[in-house]
Protein backbone atom coordinates (compact mmCIF):
# COMPACT_ATOMS: atom_id res chain seq x y z
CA UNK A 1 -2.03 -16.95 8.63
CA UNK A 2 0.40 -17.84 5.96
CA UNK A 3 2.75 -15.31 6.67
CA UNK A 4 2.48 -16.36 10.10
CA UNK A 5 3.39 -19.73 9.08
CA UNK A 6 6.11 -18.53 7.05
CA UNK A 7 8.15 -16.60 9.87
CA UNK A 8 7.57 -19.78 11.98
CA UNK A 9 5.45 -17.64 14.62
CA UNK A 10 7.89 -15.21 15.05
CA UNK A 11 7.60 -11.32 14.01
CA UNK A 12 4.52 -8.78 14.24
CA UNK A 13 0.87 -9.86 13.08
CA UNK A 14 0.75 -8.33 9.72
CA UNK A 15 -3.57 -8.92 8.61
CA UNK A 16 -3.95 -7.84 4.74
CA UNK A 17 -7.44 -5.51 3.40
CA UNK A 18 -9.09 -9.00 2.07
CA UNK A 19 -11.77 -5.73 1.11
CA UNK A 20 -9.36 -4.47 -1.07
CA UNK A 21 -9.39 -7.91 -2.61
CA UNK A 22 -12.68 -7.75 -3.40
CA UNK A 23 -13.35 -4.21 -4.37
CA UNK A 24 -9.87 -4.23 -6.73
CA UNK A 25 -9.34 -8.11 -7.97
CA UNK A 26 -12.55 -8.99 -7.98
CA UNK A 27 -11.96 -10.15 -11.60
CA UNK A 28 -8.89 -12.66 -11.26
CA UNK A 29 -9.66 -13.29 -7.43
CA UNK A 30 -13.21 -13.50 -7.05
CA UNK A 31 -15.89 -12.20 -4.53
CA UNK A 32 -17.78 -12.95 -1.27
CA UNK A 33 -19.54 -16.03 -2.96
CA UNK A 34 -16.21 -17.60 -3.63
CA UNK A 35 -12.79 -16.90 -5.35
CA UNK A 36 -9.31 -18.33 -6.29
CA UNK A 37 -6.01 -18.51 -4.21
CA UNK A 38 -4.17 -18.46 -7.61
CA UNK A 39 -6.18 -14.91 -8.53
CA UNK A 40 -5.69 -13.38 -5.31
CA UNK A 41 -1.17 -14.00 -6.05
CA UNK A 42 -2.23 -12.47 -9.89
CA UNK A 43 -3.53 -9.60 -8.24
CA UNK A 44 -0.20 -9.24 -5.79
CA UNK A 45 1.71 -9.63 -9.35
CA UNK A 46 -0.48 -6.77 -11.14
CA UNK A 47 -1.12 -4.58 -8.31
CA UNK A 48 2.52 -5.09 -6.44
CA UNK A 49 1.13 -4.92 -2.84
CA UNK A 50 -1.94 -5.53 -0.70
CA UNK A 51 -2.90 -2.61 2.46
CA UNK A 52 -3.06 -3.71 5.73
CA UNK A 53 -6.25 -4.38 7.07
CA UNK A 54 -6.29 -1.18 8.63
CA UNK A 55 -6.56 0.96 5.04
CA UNK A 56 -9.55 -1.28 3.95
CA UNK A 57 -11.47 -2.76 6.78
CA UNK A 58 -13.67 -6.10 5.72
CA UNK A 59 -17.13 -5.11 5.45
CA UNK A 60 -18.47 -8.52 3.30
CA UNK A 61 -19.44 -6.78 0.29
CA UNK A 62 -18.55 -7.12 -3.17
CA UNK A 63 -19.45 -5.56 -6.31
CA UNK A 64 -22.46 -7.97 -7.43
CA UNK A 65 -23.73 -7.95 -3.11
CA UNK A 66 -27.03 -6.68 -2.84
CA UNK A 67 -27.98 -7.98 0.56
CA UNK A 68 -28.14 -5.96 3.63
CA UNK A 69 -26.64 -2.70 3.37
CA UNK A 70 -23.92 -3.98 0.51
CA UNK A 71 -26.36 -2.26 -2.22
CA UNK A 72 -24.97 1.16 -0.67
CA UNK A 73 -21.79 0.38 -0.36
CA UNK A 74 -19.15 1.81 -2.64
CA UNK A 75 -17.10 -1.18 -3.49
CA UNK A 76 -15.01 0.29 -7.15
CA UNK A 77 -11.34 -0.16 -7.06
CA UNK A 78 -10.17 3.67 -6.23
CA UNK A 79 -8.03 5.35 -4.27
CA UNK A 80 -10.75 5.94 -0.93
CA UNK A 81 -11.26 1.71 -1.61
CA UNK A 82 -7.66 0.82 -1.53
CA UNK A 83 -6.68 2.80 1.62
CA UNK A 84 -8.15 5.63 3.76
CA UNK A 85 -8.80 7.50 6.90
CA UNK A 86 -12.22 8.58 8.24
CA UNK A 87 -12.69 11.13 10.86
CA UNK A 88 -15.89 10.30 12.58
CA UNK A 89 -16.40 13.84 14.41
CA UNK A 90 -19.49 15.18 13.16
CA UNK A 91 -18.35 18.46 13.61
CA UNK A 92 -15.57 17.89 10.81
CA UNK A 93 -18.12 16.28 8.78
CA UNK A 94 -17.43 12.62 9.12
CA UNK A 95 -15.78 12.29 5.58
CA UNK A 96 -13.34 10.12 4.91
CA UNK A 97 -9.89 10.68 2.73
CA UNK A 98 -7.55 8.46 0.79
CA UNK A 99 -4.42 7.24 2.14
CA UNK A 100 -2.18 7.60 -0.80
CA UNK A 101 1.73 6.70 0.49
CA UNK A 102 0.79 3.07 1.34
């Protein structure tokens, strides 16, 4: 929305990984029970970017989330958690692979 703002309405809808947020700048930006606006712009200082939505969709879970199925989910800061690609054939095997030119 503030990019959106920022153009004035004009231009493509660009929707950044707020998962990647949480599974890599959980530290300086927070979690799903709250965070900082300031700690989420340290983490686009550190990190130098933040994938599109479509690398890291939102699934609500965070590192210290144990509700629902968030106790299985893998939410460390690597390469799968930043940005990937999951082929959901079963025949393939239904893995998924890291996206690594971002």
């Amino acid at each position: 929305d503030r990019i959106k703002i920022a153009r004035k309405g004009k231009g493509d809808e660009i929707n950044l990984s707020i998962q990647y947020i949480l599974n890599c700048g959980a530290d300086v930006a927070g979690s799903c029970h709250g965070g900082w606006h300031t700690g989420v712009y340290q983490l686009i200082k550190d990190k130098g970017y933040v994938p599109y939505e479509t690398c890291q969709i939102y699934t609500a879970c965070s590192a210290e989330s144990t509700e629902g199925f968030c106790a299985h989910v893998d939410t460390t800061c690597s390469a799968a958690n930043t940005c990937r690609t999951c082929n959901t054939f079963s025949i393939m095997g239904g893995a998924c692979t890291e996206v690594r030119n971002i």
